[in-house]
N, C-alpha and C. Protein backbone atom coordinates (compact mmCIF):
# COMPACT_ATOMS: atom_id res chain seq x y z
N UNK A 1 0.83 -1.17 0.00
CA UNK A 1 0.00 0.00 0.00
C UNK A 1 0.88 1.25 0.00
N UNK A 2 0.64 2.16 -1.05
CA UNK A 2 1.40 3.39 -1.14
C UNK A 2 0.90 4.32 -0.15
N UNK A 3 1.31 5.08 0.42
CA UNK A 3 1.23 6.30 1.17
C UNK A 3 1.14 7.46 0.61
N UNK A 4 -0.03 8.55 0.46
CA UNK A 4 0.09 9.31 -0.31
C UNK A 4 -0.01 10.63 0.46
N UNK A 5 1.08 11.69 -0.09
CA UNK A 5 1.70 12.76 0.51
C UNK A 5 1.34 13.91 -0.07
N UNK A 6 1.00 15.00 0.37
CA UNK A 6 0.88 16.30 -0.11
C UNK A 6 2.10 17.01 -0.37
N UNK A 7 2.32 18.01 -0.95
CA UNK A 7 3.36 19.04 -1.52
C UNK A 7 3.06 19.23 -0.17
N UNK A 8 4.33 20.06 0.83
CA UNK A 8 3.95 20.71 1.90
C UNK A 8 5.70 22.17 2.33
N UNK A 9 5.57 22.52 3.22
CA UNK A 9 6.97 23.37 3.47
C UNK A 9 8.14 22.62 2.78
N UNK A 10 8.17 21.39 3.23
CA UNK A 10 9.19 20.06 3.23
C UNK A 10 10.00 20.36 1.94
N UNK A 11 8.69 20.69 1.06
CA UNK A 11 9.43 20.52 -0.72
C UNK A 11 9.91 21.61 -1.08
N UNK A 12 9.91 22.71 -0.61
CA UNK A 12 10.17 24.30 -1.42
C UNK A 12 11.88 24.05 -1.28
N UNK A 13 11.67 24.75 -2.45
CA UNK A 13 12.92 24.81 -3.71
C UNK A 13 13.70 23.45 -4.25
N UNK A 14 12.18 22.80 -4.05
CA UNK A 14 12.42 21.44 -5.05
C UNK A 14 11.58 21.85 -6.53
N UNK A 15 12.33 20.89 -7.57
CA UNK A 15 11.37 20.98 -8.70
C UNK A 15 10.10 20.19 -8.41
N UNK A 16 9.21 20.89 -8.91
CA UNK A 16 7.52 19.74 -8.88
C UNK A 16 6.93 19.90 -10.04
N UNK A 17 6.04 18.81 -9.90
CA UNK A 17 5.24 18.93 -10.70
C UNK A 17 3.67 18.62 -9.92
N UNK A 18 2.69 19.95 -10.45
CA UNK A 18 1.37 19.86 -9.67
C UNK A 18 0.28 20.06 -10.73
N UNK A 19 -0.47 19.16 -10.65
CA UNK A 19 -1.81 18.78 -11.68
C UNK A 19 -3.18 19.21 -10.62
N UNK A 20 -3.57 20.30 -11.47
CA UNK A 20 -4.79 20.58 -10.80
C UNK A 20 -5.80 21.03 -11.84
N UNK A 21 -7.41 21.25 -11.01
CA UNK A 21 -8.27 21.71 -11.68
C UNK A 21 -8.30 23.29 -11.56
N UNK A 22 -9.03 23.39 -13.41
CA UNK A 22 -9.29 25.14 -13.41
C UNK A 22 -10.21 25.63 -12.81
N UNK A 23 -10.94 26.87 -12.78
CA UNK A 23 -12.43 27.00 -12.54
C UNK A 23 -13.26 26.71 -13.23
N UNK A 24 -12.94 26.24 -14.77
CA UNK A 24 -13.54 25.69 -15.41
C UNK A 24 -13.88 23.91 -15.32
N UNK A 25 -13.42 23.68 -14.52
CA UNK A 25 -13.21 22.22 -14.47
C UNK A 25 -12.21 21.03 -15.06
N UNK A 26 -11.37 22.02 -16.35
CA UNK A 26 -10.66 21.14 -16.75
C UNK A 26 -9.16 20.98 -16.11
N UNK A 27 -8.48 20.31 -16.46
CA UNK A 27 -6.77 19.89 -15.78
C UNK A 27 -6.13 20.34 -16.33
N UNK A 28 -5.09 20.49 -15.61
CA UNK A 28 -3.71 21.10 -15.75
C UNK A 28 -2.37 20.95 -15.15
N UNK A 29 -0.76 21.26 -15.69
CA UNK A 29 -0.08 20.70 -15.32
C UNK A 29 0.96 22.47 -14.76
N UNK A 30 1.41 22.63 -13.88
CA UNK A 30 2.20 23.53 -13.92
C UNK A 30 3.58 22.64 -13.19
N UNK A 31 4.85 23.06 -13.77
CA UNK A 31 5.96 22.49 -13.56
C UNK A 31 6.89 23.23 -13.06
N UNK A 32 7.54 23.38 -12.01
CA UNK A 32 8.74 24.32 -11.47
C UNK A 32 9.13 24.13 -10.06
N UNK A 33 9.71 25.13 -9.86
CA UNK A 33 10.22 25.23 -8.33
C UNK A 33 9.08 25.57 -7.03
N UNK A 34 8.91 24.98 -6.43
CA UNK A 34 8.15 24.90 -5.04
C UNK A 34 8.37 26.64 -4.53
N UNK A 35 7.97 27.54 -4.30
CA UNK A 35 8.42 28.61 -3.28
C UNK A 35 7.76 29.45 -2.37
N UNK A 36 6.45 28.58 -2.36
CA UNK A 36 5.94 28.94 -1.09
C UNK A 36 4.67 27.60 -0.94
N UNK A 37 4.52 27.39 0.61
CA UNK A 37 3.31 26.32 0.47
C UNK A 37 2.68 26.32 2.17
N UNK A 38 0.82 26.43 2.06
CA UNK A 38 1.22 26.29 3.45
C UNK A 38 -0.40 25.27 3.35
N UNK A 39 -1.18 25.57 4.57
CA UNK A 39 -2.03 24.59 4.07
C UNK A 39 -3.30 25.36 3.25
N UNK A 40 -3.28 26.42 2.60
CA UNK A 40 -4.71 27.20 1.65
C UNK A 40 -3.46 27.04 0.41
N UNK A 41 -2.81 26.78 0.17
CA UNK A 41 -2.24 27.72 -1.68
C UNK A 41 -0.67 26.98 -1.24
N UNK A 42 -0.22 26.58 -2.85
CA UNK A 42 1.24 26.39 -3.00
C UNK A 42 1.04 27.79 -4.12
N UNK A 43 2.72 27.63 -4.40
CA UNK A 43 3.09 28.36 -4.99
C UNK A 43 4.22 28.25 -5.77
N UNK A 44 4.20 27.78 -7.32
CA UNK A 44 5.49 27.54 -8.22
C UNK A 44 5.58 28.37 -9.07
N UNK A 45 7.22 28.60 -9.33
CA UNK A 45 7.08 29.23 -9.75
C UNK A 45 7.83 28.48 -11.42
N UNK A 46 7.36 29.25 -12.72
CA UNK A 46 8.15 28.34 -13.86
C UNK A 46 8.47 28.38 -14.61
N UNK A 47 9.73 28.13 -15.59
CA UNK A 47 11.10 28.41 -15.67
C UNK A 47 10.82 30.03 -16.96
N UNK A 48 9.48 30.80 -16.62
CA UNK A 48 9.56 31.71 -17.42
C UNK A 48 9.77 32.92 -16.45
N UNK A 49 9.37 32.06 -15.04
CA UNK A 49 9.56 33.16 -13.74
C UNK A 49 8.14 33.52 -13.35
N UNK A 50 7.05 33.06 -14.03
CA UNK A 50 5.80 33.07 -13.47
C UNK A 50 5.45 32.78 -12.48
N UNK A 51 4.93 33.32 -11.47
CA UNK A 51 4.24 31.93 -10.27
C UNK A 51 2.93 32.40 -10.33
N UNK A 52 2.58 30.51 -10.10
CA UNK A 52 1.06 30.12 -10.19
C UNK A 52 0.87 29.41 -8.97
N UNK A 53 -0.57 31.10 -8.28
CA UNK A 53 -1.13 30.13 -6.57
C UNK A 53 -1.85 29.28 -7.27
N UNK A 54 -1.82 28.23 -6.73
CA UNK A 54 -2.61 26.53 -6.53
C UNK A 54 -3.50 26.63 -5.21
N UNK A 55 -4.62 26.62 -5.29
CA UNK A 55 -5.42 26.02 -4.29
C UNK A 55 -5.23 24.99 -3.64
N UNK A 56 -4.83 24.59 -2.45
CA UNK A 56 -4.56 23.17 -2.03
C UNK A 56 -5.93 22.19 -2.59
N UNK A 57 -7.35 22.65 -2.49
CA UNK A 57 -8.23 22.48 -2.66
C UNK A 57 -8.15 22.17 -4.48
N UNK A 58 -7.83 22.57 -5.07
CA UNK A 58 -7.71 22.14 -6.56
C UNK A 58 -6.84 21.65 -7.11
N UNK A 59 -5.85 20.80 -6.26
CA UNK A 59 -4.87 19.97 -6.66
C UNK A 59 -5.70 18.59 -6.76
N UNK A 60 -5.02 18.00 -7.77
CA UNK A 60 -5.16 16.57 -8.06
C UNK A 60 -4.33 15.60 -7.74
N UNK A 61 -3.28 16.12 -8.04
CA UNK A 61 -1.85 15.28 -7.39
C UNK A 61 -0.56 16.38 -7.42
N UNK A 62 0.42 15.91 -7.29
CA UNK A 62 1.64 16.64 -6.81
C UNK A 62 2.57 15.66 -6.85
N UNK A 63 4.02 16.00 -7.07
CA UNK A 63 5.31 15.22 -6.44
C UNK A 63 6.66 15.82 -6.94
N UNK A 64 7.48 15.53 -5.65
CA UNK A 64 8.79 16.52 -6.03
C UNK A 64 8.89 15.51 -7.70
N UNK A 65 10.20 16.19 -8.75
CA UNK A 65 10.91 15.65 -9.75
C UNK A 65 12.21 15.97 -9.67
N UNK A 66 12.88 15.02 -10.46
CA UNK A 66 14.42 15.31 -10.52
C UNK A 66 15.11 16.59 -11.07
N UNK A 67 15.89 17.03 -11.15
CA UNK A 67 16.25 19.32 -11.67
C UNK A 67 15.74 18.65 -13.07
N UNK A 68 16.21 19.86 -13.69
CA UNK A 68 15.69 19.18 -15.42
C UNK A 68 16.99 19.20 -15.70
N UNK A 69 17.07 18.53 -16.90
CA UNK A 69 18.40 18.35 -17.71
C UNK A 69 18.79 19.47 -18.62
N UNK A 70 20.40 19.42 -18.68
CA UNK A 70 20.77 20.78 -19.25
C UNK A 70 19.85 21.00 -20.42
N UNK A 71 19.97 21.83 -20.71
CA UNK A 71 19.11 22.55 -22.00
C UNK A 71 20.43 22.64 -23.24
N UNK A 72 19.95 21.86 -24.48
CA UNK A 72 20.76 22.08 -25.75
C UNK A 72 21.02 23.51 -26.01
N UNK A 73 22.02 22.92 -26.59
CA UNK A 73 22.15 24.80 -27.47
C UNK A 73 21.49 24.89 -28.51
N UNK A 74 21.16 26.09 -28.80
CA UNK A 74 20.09 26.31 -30.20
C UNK A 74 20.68 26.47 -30.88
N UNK A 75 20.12 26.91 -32.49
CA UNK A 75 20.73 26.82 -33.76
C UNK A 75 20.91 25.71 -34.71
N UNK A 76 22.14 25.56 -35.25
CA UNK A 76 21.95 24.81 -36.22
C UNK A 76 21.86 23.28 -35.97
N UNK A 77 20.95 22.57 -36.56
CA UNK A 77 20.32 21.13 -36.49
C UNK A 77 21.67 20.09 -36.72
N UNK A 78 21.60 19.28 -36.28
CA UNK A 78 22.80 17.85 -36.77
C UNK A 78 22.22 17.79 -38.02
N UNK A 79 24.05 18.16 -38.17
CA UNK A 79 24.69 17.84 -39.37
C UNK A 79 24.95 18.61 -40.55
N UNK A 80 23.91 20.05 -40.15
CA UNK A 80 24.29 21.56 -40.58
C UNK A 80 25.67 21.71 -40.08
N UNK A 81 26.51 21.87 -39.24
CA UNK A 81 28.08 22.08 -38.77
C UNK A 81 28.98 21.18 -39.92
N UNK A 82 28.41 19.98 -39.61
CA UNK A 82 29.55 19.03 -40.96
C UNK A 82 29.56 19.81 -41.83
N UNK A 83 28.48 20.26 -42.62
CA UNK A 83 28.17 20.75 -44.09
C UNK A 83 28.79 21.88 -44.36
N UNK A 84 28.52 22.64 -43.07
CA UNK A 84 29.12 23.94 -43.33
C UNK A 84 28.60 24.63 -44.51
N UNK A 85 29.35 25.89 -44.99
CA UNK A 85 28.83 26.20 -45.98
C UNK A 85 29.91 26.65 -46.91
N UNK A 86 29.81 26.48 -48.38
CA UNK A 86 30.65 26.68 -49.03
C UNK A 86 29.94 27.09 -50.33
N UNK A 87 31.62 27.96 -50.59
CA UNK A 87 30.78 29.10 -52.22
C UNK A 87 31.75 28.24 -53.48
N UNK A 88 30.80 28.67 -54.54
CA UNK A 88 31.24 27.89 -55.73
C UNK A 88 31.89 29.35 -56.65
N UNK A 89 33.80 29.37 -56.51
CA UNK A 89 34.25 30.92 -56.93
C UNK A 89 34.36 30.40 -58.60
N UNK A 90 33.80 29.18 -59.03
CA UNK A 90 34.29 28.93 -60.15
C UNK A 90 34.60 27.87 -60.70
């Protein structure tokens, strides 16, 4: 039998992930850092710097996650670098 745990103080400035309902009724996922939580409202914030209060009351589930993984560099796609670019002088 699993034990099931709420987001609580415990987790802030862990990454989470928290699935809750809108006022509309439908679901949702917000993903980030824990930085405030008590027992009315968490609070994440995510990785655009937004924070979104959560109703404790309109959560569905919750649980810390692992950091995220580095982020690629942008630009050119594999195998654009091999190709490089070259001019035809003739």
């Amino acid at each position: 039998m699993t034990v099931r745990r709420r987001l609580g103080p415990e987790d802030l400035g862990k990454r989470v992930v928290v699935r809750h309902r809108l006022p509309d009724g439908r679901g949702t996922d917000v993903l980030g850092e824990l930085i405030a939580a008590d027992e009315d409202v968490l609070v994440v914030r995510d990785r655009h710097g937004t924070d979104h209060r959560i109703a404790q009351t309109a959560i569905i589930a919750g649980k810390p996650i692992p950091p995220a993984p580095p982020r690629r560099a942008s630009g050119l796609n594999k195998g654009e670098e091999e190709r490089g670019t070259q001019t035809d002088d003739g």
